[in-house]
Protein backbone atom coordinates (compact mmCIF):
# COMPACT_ATOMS: atom_id res chain seq x y z
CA UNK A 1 -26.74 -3.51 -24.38
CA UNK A 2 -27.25 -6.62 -26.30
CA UNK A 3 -26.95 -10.50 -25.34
CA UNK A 4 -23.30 -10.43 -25.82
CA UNK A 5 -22.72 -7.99 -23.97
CA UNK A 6 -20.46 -8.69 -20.70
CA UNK A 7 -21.31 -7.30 -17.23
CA UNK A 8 -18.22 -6.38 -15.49
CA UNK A 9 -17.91 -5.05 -12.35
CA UNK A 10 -14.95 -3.83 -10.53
CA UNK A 11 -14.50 -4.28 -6.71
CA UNK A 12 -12.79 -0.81 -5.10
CA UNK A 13 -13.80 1.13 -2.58
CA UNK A 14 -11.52 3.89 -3.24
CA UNK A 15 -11.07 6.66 -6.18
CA UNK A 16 -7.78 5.65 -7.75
CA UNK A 17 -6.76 6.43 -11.30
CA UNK A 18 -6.65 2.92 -11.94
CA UNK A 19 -10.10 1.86 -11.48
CA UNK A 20 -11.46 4.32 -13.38
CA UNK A 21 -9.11 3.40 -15.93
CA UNK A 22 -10.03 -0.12 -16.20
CA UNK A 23 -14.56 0.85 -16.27
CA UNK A 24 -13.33 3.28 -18.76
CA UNK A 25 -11.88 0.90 -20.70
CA UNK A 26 -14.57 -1.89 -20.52
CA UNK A 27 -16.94 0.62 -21.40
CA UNK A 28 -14.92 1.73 -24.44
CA UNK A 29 -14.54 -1.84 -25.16
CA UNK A 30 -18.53 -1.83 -25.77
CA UNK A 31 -19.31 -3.84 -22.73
CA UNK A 32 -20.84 -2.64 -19.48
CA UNK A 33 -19.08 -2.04 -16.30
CA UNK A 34 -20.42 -1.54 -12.69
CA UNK A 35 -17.99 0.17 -10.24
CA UNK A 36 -18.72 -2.02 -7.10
CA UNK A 37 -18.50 0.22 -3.62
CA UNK A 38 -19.97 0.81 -0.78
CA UNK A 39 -22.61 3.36 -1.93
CA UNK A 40 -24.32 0.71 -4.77
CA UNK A 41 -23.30 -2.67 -4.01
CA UNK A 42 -25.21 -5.01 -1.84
CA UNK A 43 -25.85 -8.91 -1.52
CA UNK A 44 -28.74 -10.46 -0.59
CA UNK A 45 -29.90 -13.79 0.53
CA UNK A 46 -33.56 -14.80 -0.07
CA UNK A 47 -35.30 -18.39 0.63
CA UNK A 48 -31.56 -19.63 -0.33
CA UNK A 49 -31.04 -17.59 -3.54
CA UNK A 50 -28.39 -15.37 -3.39
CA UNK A 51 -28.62 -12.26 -5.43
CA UNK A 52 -26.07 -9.32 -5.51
CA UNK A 53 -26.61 -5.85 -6.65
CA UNK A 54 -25.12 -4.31 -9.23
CA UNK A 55 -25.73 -7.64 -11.06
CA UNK A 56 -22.54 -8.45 -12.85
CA UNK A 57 -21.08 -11.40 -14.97
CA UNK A 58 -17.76 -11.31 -13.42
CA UNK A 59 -15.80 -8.69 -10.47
CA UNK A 60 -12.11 -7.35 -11.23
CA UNK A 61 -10.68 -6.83 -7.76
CA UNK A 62 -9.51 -4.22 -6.92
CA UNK A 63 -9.44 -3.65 -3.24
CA UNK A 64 -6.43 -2.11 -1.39
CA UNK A 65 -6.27 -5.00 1.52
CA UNK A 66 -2.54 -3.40 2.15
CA UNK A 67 -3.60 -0.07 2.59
CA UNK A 68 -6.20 -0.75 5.41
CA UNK A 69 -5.91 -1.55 9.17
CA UNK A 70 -8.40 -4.38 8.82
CA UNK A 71 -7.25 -6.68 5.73
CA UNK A 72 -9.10 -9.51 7.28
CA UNK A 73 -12.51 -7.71 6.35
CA UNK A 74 -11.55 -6.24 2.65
CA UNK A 75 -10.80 -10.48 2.33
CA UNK A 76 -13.69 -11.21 3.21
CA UNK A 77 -15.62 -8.83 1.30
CA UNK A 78 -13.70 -10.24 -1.72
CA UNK A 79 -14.50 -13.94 -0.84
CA UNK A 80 -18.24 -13.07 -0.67
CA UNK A 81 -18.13 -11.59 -4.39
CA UNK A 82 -15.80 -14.63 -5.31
CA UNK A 83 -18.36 -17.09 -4.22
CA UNK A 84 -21.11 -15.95 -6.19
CA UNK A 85 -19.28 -14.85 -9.41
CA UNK A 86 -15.97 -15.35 -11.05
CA UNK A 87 -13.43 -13.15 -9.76
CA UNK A 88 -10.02 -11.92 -11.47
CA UNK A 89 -7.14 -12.08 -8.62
CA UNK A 90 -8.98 -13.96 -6.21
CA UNK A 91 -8.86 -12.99 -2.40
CA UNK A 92 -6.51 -16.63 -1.77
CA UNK A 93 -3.99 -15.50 -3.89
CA UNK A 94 -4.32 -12.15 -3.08
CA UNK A 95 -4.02 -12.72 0.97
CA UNK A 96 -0.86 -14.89 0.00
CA UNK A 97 0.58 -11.89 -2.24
CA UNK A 98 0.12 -8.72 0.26
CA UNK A 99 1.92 -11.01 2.73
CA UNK A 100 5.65 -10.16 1.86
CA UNK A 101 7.21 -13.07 3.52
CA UNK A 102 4.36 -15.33 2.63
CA UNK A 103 4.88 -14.39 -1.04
CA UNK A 104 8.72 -15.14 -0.95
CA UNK A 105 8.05 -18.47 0.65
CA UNK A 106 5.37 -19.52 -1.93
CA UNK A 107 7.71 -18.42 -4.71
CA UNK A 108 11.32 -19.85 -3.18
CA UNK A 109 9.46 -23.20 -2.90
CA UNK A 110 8.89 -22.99 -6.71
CA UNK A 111 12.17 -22.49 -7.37
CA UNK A 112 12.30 -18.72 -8.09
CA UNK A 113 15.02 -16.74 -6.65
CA UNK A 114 13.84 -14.44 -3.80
CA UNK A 115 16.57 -12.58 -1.24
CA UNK A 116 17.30 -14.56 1.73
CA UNK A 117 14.86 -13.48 4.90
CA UNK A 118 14.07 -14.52 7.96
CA UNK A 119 10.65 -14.24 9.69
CA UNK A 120 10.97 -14.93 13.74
CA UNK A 121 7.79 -14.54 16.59
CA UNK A 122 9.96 -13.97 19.17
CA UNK A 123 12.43 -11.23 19.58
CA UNK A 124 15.42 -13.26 20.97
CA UNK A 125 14.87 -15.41 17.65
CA UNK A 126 14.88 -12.62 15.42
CA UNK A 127 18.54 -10.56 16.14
CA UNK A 128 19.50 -14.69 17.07
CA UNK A 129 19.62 -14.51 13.30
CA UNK A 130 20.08 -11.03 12.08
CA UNK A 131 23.94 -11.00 11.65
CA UNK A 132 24.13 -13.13 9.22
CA UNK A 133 22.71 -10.84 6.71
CA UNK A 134 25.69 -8.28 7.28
CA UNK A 135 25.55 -4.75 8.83
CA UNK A 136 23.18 -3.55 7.03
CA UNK A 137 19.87 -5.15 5.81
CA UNK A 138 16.41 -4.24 4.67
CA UNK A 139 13.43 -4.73 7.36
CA UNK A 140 10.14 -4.87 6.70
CA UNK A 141 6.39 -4.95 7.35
CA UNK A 142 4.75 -7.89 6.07
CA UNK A 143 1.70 -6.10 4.97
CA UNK A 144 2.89 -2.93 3.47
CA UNK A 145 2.56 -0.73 0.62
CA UNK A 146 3.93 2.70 -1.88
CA UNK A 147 7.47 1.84 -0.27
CA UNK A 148 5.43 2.31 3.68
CA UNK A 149 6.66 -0.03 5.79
CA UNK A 150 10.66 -0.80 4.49
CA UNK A 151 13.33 0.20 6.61
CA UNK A 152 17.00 -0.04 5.55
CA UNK A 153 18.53 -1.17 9.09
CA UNK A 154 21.47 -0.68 11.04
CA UNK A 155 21.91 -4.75 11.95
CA UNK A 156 24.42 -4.08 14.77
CA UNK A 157 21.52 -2.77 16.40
CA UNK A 158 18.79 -5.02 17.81
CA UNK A 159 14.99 -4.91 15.43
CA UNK A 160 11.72 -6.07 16.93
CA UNK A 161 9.25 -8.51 15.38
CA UNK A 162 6.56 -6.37 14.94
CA UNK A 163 6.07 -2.77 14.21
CA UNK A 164 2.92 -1.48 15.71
CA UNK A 165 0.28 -4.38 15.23
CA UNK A 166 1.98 -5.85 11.90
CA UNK A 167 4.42 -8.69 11.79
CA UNK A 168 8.08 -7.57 10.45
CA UNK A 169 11.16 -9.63 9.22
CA UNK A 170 14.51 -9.22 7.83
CA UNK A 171 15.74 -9.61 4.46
CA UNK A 172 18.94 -9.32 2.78
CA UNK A 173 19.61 -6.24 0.81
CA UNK A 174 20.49 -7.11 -2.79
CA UNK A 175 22.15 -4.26 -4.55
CA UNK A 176 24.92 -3.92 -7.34
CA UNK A 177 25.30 -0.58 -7.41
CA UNK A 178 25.14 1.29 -4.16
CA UNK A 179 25.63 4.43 -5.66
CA UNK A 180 22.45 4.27 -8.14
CA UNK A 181 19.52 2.12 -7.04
CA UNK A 182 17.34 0.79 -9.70
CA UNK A 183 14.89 -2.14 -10.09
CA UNK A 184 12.31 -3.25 -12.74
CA UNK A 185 8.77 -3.36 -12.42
CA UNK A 186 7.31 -5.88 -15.09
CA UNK A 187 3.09 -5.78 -15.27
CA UNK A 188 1.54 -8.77 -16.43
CA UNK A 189 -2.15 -9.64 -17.94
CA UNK A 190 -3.00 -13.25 -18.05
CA UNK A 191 0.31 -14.98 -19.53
CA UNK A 192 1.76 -11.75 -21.60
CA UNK A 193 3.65 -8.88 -20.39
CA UNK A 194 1.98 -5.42 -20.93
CA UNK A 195 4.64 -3.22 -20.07
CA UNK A 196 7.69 -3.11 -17.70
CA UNK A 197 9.89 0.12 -16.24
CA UNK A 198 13.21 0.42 -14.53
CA UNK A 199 12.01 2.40 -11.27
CA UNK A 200 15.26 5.05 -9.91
CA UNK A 201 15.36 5.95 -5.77
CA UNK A 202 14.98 9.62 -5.43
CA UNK A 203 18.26 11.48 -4.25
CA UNK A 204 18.39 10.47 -0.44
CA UNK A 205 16.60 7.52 -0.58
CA UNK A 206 16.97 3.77 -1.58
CA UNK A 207 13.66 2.50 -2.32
CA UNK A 208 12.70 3.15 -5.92
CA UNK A 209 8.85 3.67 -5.67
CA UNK A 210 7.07 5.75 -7.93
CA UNK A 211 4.86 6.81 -5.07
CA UNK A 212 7.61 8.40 -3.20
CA UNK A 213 9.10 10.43 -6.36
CA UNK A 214 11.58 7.70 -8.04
CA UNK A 215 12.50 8.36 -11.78
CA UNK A 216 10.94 5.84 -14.46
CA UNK A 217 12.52 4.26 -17.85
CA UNK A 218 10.91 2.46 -20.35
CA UNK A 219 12.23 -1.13 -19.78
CA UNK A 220 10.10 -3.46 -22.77
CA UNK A 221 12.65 -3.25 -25.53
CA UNK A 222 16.22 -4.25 -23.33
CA UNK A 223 14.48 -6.05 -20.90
CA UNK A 224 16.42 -9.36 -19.90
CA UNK A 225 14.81 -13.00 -21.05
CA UNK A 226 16.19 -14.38 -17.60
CA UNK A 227 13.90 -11.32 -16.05
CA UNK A 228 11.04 -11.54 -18.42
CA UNK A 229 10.61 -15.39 -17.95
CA UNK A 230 11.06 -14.60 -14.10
CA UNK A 231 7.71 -12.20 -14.00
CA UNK A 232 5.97 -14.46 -15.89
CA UNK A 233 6.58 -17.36 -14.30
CA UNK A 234 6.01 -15.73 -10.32
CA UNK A 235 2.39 -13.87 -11.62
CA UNK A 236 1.43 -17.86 -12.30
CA UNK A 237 3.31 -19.56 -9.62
CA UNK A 238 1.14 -16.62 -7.19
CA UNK A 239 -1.92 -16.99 -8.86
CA UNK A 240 -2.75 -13.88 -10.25
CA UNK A 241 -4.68 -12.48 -13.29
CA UNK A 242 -2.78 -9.44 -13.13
CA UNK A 243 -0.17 -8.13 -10.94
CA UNK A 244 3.38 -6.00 -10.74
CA UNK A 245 6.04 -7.58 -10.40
CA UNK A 246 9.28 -6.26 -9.02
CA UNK A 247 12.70 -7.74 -9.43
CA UNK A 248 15.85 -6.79 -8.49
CA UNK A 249 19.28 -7.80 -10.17
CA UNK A 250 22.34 -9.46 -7.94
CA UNK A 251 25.29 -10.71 -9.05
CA UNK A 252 24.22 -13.89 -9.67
CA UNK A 253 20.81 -13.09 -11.24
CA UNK A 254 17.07 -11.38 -11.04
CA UNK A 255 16.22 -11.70 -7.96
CA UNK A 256 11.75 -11.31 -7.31
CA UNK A 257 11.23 -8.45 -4.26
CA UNK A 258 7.39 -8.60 -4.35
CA UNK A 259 4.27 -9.40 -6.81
CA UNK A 260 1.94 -6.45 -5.91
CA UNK A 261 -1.80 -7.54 -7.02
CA UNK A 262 -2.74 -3.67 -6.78
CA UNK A 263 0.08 -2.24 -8.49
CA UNK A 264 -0.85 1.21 -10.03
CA UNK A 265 -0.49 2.37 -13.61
CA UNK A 266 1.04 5.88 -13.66
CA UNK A 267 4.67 5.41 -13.38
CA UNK A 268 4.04 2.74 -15.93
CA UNK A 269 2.14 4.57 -18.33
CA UNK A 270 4.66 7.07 -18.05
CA UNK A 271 7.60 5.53 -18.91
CA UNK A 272 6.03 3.59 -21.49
CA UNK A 273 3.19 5.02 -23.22
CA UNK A 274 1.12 2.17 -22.31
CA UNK A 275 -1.62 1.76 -19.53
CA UNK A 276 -2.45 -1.96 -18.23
CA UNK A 277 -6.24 -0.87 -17.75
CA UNK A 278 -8.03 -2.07 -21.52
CA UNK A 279 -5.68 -5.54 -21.04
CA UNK A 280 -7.32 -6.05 -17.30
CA UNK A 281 -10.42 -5.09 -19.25
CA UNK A 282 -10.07 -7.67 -21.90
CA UNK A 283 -9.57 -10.52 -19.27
CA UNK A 284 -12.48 -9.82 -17.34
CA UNK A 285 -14.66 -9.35 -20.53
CA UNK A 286 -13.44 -12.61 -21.75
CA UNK A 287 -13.94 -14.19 -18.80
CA UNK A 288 -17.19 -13.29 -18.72
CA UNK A 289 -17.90 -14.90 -22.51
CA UNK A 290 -17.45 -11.64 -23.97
CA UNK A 291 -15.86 -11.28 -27.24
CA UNK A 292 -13.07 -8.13 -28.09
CA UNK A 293 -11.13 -6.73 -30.65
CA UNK A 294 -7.28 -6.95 -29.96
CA UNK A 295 -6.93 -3.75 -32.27
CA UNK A 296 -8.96 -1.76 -30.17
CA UNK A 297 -7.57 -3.38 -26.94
CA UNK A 298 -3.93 -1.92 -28.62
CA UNK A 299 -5.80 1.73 -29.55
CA UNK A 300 -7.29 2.32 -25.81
CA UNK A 301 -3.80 1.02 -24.21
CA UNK A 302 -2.25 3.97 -26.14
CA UNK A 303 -4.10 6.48 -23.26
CA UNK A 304 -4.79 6.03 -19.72
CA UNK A 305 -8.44 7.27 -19.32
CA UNK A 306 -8.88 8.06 -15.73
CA UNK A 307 -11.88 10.42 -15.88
CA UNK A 308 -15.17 9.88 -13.70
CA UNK A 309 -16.42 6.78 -15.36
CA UNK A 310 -20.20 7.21 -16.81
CA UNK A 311 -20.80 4.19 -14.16
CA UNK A 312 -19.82 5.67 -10.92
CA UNK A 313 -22.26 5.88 -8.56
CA UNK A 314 -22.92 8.75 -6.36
CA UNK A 315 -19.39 9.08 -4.39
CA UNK A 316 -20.58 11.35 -1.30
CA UNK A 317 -18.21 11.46 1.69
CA UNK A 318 -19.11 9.69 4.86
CA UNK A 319 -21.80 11.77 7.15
CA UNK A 320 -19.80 13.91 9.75
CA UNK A 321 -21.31 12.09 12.62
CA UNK A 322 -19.65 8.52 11.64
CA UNK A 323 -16.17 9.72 11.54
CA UNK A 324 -14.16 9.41 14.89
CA UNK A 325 -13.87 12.02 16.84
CA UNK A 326 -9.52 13.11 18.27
CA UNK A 327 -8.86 15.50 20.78
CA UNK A 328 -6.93 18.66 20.30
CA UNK A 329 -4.25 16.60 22.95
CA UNK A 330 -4.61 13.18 22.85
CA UNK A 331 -2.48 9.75 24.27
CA UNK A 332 -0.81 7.98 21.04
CA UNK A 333 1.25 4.70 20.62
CA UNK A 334 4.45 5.90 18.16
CA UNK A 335 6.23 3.17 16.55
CA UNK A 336 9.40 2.80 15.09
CA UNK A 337 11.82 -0.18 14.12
CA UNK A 338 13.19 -0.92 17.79
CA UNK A 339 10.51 0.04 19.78
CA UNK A 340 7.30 1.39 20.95
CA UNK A 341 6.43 4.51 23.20
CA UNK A 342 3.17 5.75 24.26
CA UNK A 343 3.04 9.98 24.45
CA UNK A 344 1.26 12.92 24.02
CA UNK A 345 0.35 13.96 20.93
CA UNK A 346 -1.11 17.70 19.75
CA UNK A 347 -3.43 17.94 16.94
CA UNK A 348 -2.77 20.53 14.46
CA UNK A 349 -5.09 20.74 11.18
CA UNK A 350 -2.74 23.58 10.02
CA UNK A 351 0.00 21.15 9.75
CA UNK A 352 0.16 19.22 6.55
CA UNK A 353 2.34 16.65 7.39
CA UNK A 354 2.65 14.64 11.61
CA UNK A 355 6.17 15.51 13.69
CA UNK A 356 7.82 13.92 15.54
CA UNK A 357 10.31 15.40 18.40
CA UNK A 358 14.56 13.92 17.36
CA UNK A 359 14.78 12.32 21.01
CA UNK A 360 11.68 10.22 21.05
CA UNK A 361 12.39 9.54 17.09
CA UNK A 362 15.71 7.81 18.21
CA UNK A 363 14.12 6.22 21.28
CA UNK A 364 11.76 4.14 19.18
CA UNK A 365 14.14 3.75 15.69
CA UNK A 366 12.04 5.94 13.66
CA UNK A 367 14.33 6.15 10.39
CA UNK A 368 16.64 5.40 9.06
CA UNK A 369 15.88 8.99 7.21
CA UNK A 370 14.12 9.25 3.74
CA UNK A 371 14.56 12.64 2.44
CA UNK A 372 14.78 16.03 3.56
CA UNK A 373 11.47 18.24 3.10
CA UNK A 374 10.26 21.28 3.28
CA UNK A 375 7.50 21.18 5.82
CA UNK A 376 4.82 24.31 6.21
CA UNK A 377 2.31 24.24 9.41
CA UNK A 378 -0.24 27.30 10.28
CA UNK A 379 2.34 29.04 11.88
CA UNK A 380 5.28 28.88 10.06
CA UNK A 381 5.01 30.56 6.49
CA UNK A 382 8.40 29.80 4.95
CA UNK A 383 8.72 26.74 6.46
CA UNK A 384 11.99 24.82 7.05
CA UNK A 385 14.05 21.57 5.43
CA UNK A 386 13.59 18.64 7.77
CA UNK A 387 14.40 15.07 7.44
CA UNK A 388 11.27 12.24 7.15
CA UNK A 389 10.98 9.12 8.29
CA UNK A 390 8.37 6.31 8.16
CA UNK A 391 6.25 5.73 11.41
CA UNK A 392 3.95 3.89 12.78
CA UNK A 393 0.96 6.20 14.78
CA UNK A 394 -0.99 3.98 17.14
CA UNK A 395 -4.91 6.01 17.75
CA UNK A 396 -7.12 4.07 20.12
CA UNK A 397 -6.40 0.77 18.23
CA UNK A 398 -6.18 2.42 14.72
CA UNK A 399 -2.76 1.99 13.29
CA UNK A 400 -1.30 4.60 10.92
CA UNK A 401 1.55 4.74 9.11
CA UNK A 402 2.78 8.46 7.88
CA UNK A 403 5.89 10.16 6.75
CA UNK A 404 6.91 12.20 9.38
CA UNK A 405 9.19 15.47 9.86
CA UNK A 406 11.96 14.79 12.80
CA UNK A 407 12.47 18.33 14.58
CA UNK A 408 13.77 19.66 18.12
CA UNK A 409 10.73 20.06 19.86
CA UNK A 410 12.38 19.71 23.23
CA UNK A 411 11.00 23.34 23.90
CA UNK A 412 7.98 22.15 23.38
CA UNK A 413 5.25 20.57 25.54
CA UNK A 414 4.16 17.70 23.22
CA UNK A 415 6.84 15.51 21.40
CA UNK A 416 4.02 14.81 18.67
CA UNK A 417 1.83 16.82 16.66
CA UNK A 418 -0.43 15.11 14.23
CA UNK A 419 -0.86 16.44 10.92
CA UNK A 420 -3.68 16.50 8.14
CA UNK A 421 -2.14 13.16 6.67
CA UNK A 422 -3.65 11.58 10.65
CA UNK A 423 -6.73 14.18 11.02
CA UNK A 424 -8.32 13.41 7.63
CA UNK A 425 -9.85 10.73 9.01
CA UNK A 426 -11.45 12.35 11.93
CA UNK A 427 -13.32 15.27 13.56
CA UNK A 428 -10.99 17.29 16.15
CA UNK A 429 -12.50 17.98 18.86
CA UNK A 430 -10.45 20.98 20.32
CA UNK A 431 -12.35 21.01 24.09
CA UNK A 432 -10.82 17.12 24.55
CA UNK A 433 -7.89 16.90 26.14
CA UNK A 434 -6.04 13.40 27.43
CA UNK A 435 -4.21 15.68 30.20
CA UNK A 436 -6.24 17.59 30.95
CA UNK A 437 -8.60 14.68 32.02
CA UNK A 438 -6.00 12.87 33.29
CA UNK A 439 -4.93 15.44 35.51
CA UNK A 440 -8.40 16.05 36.84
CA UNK A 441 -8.99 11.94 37.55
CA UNK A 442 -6.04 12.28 39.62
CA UNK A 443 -7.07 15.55 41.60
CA UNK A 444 -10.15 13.85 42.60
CA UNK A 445 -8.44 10.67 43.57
CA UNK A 446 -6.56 12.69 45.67
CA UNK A 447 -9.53 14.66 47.41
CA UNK A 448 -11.46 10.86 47.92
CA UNK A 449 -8.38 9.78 49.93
């Protein structure tokens, strides 16, 4: 590497295509990245020098705060790195962004149209208010991501403020078509627009995410001015060197439904041809002082180059003995849009996906329902169509939010079982069991009196 070279590293803990895309691409760009994770990175503080390791000119970020239980401490990661070196999407604007309602405030008070919401702490204030957005509206998490989180709501039904630790609010649905449900997702680098795609809601759904199967168009050569000017002008009002934004249009315009700081690149690059990772790439390097050819920048965006970068460090998993350990039967919080119940929940590793049993589903507003699916377990080969529905899982202060099946299991003894999308991240321990325990703390109360 020479003097000119730029030293960019890129903040992720996690293995997604669009990390690797964007080392790939600074690499290919002739500078040299640094993927920046737990198994290589490391600051240090030394008779008041600070020094970090891998030593870079500049850190992309690109840490999932939404995805994780703790965002507090993935922000505070990020303001560590931001303090010492310049940092594309900052952890300020960031923290604002992931925070639904907190992004529609800061971009209402700049003028750009957002649906109407309402945020309340209190449950009395919250359905106070809820009529006014009609019979039906859209409810959300504030911190939420890949379409988790969003509920389309029966309003003549009370909601609650929070779903499982995470602060929820109302919003009004804005749709002109209820028959085909469409919005545009518009990615922007710096002050340009890379690429943009009109996202489709599977059949039996309304939320148009990529993530949960929605159809993709190439949206760059029709797209709207009045839509175009809108991305560009909530990326800056946010903040952010790069982000997704997606827009919806009412009747009486676009109207901006989130700016995601995280967005991912394969619906994109599918629809379009074009991956966002050698633009991100370009801004850091230049950042940094580094100098790039805009050809080549145009070449690489042509491919989305999500093999193992040369950079990655060695990505072992986690030592058995630091993952949690569950019980085969174990005492879960389930959460839905109206309420929260604690139960009994089995854990089955031969199940793919959790359940959930159709009476405690409706006790807690699990729903409304997303799709059918065909759901497979250890012991059922064939496997049958049931509906899904988004839910909260509450595991000794660990929230989790899955896509469950809803089934009778009224014959049953648990009304959960927990699936491989929960048990990944643990050990099961088949000899613990809640009840079991319980039952024998009880017995020996009994014998003491």
């Amino acid at each position: 590497m020479t003097e000119d070279t730029a030293r960019v590293g890129v903040l992720s803990l996690h293995n997604s295509k669009e990390t690797k895309a964007i080392l790939n691409a600074i690499e290919d760009l002739g500078h040299e990245p640094s993927w920046l994770r737990r198994e290589n990175a490391a600051i240090e503080i030394e008779d008041g020098e600070v020094r970090m390791e891998p030593n870079v000119d500049v850190v992309v970020n690109r840490l999932l705060v939404s995805n994780t239980d703790q965002p507090a401490e993935l922000l505070g990661l990020a303001a560590t790195f931001e303090r010492i070196r310049p940092m594309l999407n900052d952890p300020d604007a960031v923290l604002t962004a992931i925070h639904k309602f907190a992004a529609a405030a800061t971009l209402a008070d700049w003028n750009i149209r957002v649906p109407d919401a309402l945020l309340a702490l209190s449950n009395d204030r919250l359905n106070q208010g809820r009529e006014r957005f009609g019979d039906v509206g859209v409810y959300k998490t504030a911190i939420g991501t890949h379409g988790g989180g969003t509920w389309k709501v029966d309003l003549t039904e009370p909601v609650n403020p929070k779903v499982g630790n995470r602060q929820a609010f109302l919003q009004k649905l804005i749709e002109r078509d209820s028959e085909e449900h469409r919005d545009l997702r518009v990615y922007v680098v710096g002050d340009s627009i890379v690429g943009a795609m009109y996202r489709y809601a599977p059949d039996g759904d309304w939320r148009t995410n990529v993530a949960l199967g929605g159809a993709v168009e190439n949206a760059l050569d029709d797209m709207p001015e009045e839509a175009a000017e809108t991305a560009l002008y909530a990326a800056e009002v946010m903040n952010l060197d790069y982000a997704g934004v997606d827009l919806v249009e009412g009747y009486d315009g676009w109207y901006v439904l989130e700016v995601n700081p995280t967005a991912g690149f394969k619906g994109l690059f599918e629809a379009t041809g074009v991956s966002p990772a050698p633009h991100i790439a370009k801004l850091a390097i230049e950042e940094a002082g580094g100098e790039v050819d805009d050809d080549r920048v145009a070449k690489l965006a042509g491919t989305l180059d999500d093999t193992r970068p040369a950079c990655a460090p060695d990505l072992r998993r986690p030592a058995m003995e630091d993952t949690p350990i569950i019980g085969y039967i174990e005492e879960v919080v389930a959460t839905g849009t109206s309420g929260s119940v604690q139960a009994l929940a089995k854990s089955d590793t031969g199940a793919t996906r959790t359940s959930i049993d159709t009476k405690l589903a409706a006790e807690i507003g699990a729903g409304p329902i997303k799709s059918m699916t065909r759901v497979k377990s250890g012991s059922v080969k064939s496997g049958k169509a049931r509906p899904v529905v988004d839910l909260v899982i509450g595991i000794g202060g660990t929230q989790h939010t899955v896509t469950a099946s809803v089934e009778d299991r009224s014959h049953m003894e648990y009304p959960l079982l927990l699936g491989r999308d929960i048990l990944e991240d643990y050990r099961v321990d088949v000899r613990k069991r809640v009840d079991e325990e319980r039952e024998e703390r009880e017995n020996g109360e009994i014998l003491e009196e």
